[in-house]
C-alpha atoms as a PDB file:
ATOM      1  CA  UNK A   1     -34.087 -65.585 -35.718  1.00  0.00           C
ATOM      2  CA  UNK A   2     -34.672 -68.712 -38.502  1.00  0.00           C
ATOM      3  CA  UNK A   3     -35.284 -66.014 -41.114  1.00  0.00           C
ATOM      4  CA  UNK A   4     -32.234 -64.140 -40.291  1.00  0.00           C
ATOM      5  CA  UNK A   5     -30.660 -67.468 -40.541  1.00  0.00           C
ATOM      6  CA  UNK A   6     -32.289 -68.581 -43.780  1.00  0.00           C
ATOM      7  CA  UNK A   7     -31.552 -65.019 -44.971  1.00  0.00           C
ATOM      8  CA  UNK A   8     -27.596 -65.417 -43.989  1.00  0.00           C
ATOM      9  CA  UNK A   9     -27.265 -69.136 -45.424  1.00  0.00           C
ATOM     10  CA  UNK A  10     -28.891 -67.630 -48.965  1.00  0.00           C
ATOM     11  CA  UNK A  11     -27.092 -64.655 -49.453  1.00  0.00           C
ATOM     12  CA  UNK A  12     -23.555 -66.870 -48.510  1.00  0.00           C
ATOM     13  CA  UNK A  13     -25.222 -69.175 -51.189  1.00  0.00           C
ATOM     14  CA  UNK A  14     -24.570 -66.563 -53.989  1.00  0.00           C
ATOM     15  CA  UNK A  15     -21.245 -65.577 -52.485  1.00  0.00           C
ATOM     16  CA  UNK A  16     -19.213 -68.750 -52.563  1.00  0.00           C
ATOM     17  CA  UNK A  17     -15.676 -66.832 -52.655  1.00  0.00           C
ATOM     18  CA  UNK A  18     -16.886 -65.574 -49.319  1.00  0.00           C
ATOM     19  CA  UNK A  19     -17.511 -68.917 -47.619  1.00  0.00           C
ATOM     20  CA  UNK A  20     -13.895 -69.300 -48.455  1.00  0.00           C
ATOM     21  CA  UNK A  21     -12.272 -66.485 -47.283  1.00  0.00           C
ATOM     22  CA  UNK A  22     -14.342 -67.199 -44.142  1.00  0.00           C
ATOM     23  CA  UNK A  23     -12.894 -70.796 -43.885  1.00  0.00           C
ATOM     24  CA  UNK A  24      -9.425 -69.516 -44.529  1.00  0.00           C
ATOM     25  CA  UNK A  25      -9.790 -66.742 -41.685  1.00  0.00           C
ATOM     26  CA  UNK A  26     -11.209 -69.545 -39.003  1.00  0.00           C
ATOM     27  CA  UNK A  27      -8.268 -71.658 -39.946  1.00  0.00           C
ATOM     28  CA  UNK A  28      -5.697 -68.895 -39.599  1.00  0.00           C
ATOM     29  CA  UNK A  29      -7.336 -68.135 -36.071  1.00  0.00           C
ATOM     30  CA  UNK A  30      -7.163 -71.321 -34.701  1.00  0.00           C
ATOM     31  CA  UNK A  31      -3.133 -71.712 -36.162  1.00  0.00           C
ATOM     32  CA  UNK A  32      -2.441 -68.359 -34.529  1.00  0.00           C
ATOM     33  CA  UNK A  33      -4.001 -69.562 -31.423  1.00  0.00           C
ATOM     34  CA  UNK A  34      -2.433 -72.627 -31.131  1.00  0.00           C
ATOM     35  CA  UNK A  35       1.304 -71.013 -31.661  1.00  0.00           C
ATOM     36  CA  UNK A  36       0.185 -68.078 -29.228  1.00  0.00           C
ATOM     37  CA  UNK A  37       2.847 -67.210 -26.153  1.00  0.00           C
ATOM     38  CA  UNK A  38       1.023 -65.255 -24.202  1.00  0.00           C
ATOM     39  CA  UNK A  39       3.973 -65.234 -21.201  1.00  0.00           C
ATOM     40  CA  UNK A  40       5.353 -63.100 -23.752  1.00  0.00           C
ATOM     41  CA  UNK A  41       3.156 -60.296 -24.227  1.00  0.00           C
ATOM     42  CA  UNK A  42       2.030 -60.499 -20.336  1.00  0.00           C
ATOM     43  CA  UNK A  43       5.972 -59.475 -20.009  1.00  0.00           C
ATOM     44  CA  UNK A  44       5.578 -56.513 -22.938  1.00  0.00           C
ATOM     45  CA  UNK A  45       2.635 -55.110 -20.974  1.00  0.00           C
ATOM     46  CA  UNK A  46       4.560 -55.086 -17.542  1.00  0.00           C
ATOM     47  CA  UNK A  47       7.292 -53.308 -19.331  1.00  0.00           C
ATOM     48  CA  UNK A  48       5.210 -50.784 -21.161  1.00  0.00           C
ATOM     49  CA  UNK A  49       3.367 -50.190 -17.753  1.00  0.00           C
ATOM     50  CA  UNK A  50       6.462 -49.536 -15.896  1.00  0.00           C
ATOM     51  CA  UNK A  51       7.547 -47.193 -18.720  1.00  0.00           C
ATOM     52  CA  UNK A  52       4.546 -45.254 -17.584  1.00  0.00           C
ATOM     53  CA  UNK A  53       5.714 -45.242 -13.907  1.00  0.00           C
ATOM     54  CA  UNK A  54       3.075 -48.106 -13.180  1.00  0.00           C
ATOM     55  CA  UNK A  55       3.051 -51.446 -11.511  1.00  0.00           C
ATOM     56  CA  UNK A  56       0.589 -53.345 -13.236  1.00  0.00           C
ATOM     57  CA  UNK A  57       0.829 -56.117 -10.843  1.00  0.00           C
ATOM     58  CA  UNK A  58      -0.208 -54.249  -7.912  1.00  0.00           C
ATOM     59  CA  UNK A  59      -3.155 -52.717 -10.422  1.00  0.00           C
ATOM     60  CA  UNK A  60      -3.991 -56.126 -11.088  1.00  0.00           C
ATOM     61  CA  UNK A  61      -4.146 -56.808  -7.495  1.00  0.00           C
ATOM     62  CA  UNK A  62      -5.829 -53.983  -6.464  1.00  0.00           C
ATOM     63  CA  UNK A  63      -7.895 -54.020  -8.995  1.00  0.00           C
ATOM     64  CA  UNK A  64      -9.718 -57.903  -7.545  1.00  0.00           C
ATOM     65  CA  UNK A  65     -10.088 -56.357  -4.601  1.00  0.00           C
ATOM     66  CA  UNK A  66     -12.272 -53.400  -5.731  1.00  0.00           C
ATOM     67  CA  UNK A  67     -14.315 -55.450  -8.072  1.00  0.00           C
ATOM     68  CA  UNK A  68     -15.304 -58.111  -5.753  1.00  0.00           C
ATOM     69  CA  UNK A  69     -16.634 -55.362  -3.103  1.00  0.00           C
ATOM     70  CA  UNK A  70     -18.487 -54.183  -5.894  1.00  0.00           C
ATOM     71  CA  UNK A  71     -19.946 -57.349  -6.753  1.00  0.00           C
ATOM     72  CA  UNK A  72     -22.047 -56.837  -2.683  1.00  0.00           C
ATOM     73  CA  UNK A  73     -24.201 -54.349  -4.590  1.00  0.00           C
ATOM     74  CA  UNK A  74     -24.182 -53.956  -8.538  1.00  0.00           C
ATOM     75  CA  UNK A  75     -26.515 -56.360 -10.404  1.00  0.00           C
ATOM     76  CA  UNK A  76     -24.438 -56.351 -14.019  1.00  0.00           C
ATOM     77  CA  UNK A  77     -22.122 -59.120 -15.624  1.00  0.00           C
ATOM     78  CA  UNK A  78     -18.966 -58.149 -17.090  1.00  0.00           C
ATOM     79  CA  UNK A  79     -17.053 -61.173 -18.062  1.00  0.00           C
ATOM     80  CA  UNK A  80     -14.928 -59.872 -20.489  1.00  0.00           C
ATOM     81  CA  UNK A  81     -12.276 -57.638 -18.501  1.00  0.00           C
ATOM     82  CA  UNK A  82     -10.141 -55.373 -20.326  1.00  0.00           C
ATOM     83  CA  UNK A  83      -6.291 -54.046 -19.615  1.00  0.00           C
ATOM     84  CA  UNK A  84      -7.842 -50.776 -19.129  1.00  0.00           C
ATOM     85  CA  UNK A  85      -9.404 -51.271 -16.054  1.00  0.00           C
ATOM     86  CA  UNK A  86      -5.828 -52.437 -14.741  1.00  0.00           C
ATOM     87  CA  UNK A  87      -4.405 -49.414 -16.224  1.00  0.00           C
ATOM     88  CA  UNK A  88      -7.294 -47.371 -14.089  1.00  0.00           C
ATOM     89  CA  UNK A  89      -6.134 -49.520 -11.295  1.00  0.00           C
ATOM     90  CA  UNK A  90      -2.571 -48.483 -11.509  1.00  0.00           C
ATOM     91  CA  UNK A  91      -3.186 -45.042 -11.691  1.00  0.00           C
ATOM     92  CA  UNK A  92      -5.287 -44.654  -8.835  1.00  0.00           C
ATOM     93  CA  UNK A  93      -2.213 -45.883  -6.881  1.00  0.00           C
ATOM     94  CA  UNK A  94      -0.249 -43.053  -7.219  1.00  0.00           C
ATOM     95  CA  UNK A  95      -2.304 -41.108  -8.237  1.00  0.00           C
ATOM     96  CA  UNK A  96      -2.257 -38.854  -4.420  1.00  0.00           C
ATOM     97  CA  UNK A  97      -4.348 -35.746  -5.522  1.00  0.00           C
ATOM     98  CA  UNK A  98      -7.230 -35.705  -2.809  1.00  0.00           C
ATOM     99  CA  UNK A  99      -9.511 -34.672  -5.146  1.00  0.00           C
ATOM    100  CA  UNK A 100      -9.544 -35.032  -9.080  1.00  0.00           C
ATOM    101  CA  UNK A 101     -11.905 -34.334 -12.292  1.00  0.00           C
ATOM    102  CA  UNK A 102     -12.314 -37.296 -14.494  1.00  0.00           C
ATOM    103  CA  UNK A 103     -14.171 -37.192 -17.997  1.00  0.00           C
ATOM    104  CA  UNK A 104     -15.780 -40.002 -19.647  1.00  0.00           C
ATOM    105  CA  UNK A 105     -17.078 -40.070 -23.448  1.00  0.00           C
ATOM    106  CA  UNK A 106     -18.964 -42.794 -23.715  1.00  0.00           C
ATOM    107  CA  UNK A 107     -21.220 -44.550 -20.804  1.00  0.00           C
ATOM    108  CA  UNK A 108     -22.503 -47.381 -21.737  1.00  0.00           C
ATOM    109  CA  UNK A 109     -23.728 -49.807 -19.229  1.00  0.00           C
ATOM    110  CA  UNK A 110     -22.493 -47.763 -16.381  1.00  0.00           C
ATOM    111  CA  UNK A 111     -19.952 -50.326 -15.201  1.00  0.00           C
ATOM    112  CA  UNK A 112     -16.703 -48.161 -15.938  1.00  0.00           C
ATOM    113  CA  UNK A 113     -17.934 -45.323 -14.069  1.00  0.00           C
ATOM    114  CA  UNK A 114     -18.625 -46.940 -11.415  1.00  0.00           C
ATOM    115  CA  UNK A 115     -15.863 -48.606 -11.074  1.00  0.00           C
ATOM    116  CA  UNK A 116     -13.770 -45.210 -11.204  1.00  0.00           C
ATOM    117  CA  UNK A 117     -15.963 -44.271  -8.719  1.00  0.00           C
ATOM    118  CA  UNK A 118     -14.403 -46.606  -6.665  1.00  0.00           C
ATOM    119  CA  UNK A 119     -10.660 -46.373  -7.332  1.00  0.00           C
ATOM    120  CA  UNK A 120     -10.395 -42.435  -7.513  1.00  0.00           C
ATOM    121  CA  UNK A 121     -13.355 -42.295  -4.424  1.00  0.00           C
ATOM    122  CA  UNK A 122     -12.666 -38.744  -3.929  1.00  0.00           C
ATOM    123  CA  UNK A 123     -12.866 -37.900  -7.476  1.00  0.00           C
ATOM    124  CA  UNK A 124     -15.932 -36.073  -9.429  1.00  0.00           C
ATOM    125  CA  UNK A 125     -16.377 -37.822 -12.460  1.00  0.00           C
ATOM    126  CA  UNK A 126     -18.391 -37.048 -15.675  1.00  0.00           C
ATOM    127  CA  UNK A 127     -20.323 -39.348 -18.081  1.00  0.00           C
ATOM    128  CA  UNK A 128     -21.731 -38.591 -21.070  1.00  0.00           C
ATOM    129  CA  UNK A 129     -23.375 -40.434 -23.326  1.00  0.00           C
ATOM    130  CA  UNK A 130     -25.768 -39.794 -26.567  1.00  0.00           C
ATOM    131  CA  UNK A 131     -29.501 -39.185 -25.719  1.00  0.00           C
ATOM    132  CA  UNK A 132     -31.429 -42.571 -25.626  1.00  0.00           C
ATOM    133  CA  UNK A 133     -33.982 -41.439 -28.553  1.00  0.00           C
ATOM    134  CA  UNK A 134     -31.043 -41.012 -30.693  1.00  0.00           C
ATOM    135  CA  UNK A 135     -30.682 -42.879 -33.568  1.00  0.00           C
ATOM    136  CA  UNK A 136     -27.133 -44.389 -33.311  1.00  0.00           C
ATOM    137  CA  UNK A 137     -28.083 -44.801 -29.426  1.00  0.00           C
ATOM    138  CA  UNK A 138     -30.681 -47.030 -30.295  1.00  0.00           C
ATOM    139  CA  UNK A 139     -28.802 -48.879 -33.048  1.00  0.00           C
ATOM    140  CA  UNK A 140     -25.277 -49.339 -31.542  1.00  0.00           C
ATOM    141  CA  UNK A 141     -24.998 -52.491 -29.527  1.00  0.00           C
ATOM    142  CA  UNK A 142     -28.286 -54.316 -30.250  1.00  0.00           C
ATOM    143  CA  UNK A 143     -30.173 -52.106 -28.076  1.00  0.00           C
ATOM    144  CA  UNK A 144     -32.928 -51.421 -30.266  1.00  0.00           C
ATOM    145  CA  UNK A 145     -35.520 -53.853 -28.721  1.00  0.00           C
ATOM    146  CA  UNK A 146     -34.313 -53.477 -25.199  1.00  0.00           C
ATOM    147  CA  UNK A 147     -33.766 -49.692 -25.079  1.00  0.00           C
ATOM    148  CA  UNK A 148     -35.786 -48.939 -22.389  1.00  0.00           C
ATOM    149  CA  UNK A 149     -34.573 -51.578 -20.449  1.00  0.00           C
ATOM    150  CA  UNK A 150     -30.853 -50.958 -21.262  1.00  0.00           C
ATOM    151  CA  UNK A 151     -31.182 -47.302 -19.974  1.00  0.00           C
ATOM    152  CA  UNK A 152     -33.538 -48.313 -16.919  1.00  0.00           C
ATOM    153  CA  UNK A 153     -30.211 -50.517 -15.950  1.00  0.00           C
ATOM    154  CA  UNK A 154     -27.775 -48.117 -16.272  1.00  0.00           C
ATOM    155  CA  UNK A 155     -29.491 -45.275 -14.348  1.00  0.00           C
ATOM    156  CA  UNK A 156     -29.742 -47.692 -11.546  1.00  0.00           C
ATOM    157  CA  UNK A 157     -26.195 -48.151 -11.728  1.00  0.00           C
ATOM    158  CA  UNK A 158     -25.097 -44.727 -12.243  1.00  0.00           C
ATOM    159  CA  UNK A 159     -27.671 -43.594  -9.375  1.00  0.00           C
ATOM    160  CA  UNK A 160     -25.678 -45.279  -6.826  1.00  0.00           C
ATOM    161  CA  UNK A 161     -22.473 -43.061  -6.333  1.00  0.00           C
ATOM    162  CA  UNK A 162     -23.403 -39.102  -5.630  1.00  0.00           C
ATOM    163  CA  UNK A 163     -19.800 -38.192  -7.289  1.00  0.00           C
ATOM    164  CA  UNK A 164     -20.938 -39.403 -10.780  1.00  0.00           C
ATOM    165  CA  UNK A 165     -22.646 -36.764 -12.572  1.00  0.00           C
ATOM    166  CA  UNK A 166     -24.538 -38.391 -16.048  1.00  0.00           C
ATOM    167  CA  UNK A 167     -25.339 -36.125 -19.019  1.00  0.00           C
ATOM    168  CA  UNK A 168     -26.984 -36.763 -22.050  1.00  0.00           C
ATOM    169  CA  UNK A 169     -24.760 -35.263 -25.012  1.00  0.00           C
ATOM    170  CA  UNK A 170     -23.500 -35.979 -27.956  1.00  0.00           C
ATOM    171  CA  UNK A 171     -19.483 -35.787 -27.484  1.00  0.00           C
ATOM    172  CA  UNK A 172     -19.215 -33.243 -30.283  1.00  0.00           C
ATOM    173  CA  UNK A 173     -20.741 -30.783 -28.320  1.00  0.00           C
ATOM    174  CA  UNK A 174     -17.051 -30.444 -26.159  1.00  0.00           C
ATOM    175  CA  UNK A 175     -16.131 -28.157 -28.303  1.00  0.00           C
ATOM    176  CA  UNK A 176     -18.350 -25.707 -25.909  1.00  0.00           C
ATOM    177  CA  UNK A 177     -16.738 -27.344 -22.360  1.00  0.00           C
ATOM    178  CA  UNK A 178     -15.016 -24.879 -20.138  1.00  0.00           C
ATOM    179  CA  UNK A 179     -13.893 -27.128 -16.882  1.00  0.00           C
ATOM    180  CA  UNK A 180     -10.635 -28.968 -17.698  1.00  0.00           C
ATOM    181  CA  UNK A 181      -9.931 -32.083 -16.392  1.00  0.00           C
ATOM    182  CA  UNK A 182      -6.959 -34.755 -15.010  1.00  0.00           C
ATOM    183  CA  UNK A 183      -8.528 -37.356 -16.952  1.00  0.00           C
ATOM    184  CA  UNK A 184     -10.394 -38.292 -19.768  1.00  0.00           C
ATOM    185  CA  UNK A 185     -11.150 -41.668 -20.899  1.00  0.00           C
ATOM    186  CA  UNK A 186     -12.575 -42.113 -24.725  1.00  0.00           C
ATOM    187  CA  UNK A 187     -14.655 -44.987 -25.694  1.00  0.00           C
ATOM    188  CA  UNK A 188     -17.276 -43.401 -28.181  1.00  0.00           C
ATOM    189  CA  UNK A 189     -17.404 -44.224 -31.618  1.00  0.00           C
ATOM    190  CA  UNK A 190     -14.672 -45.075 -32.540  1.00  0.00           C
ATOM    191  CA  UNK A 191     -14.243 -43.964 -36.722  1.00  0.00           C
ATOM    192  CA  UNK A 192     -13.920 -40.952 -38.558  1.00  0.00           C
ATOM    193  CA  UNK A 193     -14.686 -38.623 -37.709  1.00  0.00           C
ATOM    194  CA  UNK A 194     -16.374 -38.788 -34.440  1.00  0.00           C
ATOM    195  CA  UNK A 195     -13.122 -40.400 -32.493  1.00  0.00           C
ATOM    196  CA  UNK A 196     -11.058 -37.366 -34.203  1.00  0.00           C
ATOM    197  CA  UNK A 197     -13.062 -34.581 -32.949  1.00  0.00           C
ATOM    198  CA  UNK A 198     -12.958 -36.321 -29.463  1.00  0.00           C
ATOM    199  CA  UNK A 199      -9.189 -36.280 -29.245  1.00  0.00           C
ATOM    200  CA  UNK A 200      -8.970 -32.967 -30.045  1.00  0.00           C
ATOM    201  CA  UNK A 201     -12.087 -31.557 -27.987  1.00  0.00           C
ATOM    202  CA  UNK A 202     -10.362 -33.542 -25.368  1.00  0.00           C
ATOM    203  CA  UNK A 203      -6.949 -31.983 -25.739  1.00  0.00           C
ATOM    204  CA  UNK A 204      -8.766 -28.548 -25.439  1.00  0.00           C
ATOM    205  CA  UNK A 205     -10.166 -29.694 -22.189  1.00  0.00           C
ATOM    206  CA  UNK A 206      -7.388 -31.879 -20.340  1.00  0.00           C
ATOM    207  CA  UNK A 207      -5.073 -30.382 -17.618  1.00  0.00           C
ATOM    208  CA  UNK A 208      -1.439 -29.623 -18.637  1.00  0.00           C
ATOM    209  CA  UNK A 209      -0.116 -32.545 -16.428  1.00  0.00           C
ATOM    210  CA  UNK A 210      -4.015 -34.912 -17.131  1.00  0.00           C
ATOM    211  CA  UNK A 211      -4.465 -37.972 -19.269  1.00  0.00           C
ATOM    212  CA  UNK A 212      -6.367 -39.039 -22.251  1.00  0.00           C
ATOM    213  CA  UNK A 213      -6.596 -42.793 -22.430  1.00  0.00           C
ATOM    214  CA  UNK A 214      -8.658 -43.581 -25.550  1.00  0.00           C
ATOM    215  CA  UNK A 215      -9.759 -47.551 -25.964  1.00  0.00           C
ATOM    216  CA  UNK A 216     -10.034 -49.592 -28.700  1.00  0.00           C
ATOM    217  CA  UNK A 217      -6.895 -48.831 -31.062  1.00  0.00           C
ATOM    218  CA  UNK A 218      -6.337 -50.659 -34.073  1.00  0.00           C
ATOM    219  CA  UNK A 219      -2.918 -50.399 -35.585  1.00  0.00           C
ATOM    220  CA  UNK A 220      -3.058 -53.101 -38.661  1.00  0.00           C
ATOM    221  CA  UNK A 221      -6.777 -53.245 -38.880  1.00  0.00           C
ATOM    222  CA  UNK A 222      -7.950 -54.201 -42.672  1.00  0.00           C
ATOM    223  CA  UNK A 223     -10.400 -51.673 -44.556  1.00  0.00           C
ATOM    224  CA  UNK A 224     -12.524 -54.177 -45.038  1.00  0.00           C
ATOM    225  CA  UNK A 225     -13.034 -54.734 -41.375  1.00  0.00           C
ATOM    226  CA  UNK A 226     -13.593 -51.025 -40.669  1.00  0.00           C
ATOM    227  CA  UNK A 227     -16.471 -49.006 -39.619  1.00  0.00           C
ATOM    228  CA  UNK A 228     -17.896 -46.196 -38.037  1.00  0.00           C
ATOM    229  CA  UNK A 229     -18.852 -47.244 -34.377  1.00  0.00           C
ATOM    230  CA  UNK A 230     -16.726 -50.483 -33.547  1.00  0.00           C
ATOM    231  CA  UNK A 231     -13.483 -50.702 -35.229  1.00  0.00           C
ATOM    232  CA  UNK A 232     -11.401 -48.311 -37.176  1.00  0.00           C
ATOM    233  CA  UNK A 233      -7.931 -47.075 -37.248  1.00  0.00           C
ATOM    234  CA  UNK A 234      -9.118 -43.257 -37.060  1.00  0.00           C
ATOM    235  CA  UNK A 235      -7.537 -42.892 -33.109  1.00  0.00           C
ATOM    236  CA  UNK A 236      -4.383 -44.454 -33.774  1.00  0.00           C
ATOM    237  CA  UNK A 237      -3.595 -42.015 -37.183  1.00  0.00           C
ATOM    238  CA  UNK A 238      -5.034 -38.553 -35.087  1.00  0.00           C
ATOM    239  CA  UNK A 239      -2.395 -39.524 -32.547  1.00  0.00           C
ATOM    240  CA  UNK A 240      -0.343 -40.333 -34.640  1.00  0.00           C
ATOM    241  CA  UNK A 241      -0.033 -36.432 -36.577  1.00  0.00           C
ATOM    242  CA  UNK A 242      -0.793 -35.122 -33.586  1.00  0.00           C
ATOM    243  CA  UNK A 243       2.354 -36.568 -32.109  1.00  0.00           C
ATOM    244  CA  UNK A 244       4.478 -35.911 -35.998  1.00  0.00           C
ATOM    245  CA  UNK A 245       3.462 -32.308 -35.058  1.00  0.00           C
ATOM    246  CA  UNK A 246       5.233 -32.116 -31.794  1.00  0.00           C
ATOM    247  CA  UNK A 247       1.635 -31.498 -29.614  1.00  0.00           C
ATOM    248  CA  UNK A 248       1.419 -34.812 -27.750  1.00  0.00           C
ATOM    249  CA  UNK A 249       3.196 -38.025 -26.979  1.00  0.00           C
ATOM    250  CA  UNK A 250       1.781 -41.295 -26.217  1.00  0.00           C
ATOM    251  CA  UNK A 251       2.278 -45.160 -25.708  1.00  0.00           C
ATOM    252  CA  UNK A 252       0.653 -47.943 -26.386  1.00  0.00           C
ATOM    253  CA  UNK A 253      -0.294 -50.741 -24.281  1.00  0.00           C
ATOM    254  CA  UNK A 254      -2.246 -54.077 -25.137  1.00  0.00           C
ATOM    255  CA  UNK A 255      -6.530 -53.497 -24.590  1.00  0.00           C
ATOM    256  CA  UNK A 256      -5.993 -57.590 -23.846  1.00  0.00           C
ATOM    257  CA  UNK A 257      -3.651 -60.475 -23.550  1.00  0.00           C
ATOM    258  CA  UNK A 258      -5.706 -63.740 -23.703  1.00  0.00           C
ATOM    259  CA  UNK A 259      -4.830 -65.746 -26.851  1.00  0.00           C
ATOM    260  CA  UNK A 260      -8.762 -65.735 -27.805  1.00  0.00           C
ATOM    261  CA  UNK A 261      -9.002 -61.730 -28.500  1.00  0.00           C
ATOM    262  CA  UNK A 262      -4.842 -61.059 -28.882  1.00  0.00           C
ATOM    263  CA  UNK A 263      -3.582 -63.819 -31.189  1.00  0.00           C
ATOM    264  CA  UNK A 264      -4.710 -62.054 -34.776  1.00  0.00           C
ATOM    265  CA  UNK A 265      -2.281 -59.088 -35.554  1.00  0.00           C
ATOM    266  CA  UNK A 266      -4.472 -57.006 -37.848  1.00  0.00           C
ATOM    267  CA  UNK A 267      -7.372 -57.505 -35.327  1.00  0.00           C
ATOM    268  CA  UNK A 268      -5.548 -56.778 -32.138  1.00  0.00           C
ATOM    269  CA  UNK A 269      -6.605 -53.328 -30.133  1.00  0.00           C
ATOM    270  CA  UNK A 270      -4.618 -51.350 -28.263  1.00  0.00           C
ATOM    271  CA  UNK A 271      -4.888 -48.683 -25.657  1.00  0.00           C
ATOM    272  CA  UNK A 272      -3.604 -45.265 -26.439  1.00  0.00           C
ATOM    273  CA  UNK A 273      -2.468 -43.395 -23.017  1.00  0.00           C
ATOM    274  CA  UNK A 274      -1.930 -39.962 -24.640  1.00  0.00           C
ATOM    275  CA  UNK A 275      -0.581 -36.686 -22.706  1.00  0.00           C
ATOM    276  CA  UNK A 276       0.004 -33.400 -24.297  1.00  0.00           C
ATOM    277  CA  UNK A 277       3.694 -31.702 -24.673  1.00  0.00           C
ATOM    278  CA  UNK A 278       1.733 -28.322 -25.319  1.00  0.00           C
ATOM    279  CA  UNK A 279       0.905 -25.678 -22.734  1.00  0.00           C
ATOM    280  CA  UNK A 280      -2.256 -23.510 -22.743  1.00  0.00           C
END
């Protein structure tokens, strides 16, 4: 950790412009923060949930119910909570199919599984998630000293609902799925070209009425603050041909409200709740 520090402090050392720009961009945080209404884009997000024949403040409500009976039994933190699982929330309540097929690309920690699990109870839902001796698996999120560990965890997790079924895949290999399904929730990598293929593979695979809710859309994201996994603007630009070319529509809605991760403009996300106008 103090060489990684002493490394940091050194190579800033030879890159003075960059201490700069770094002071500018904390000081234009903490001025965007300050002058942040966020009454105002809770009311956007109620609108562009009712546009999508939602109540997000019976999601919201349902959703605190659901995650404190999960809290009995699931040994994980998640402290940062996301519009997404409100959006989940919101779905499942009108949502009056007994029985529905539900696609996720990207597992994780288990969490959002199980927490579908939960909402849509009489759901079967599928996770997949890269193989844990692959390289990007081990790579991606800091898990390269804890790997064992990290997967350990999220077996557990997964383990404990018999309608999750957990696969070890790469996402690319949709492009050879058969089953279709209601919905499908994206949260892979998200840059070129991996998020691409997974909108499309997804498109392939989704019901004529389903869902594709893909997270982490950047709008006005910088190229300098792109990159392969994290943050990229590749899912909002497929959607955004895709929907030019007359094969799906979509909206928009905030990933999160709270001044601290909504208050920059070119670093906000955005969820993408995509259906397609096509038929097979």
């Amino acid at each position: 950790m103090i060489i990684k520090l002493i490394n940091k402090i050194v190579k800033n050392l030879f890159n003075p412009h960059k201490i700069l720009l770094k002071i500018f961009d904390k000081l234009n945080y903490y001025l965007k923060l300050k002058q942040y209404k966020q009454e105002i884009f809770e009311k956007e997000q109620n609108i562009i949930f009712t546009s999508l024949g939602l109540d997000r403040k019976k999601g919201i409500k349902n959703l605190i119910n659901i995650k404190k009976d999960l809290s009995t039994y699931l040994e994980i933190e998640r402290s940062m909570s996301s519009e997404h699982e409100v959006l989940f929330s919101s779905l499942s309540l009108i949502k009056n199919e007994p029985k529905i097929d539900i696609l996720e690309i990207g597992t994780y920690d288990g969490f959002n599984s199980i927490l579908l699990s939960k909402l849509f109870p009489y759901s079967n839902i599928e996770t997949i998630d890269l193989p844990d001796n692959d390289k990007k698996f081990k790579n991606f999120y800091n898990r390269k000293d804890k790997k064992n560990e990290f997967v350990f965890d999220r077996n557990k997790i997964l383990s404990k609902k018999k309608n999750i079924k957990f696969r070890e895949l790469n996402s690319l290999n949709l492009v050879k799925f058969k089953k279709n399904y209601d919905l499908i929730w994206i949260d892979g990598a998200h840059g070129y070209p991996v998020v691409c293929i997974d909108i499309i593979n997804s498109l392939n695979i989704l019901k004529d009425n389903g869902l594709i809710l893909c997270d982490d859309v950047h709008i006005n994201l910088n190229v300098k603050d792109s990159d392969h996994m994290y943050n990229s603007i590749a899912s909002y630009e497929t959607i955004k041909e895709l929907k030019e070319q007359n094969l799906i529509d979509f909206k928009l809605a905030y990933k999160r409200i709270n001044p601290e991760h909504n208050c920059i403009k070119n670093k906000r996300k955005y969820i993408a709740i995509v259906n397609k106008i096509y038929a097979k």
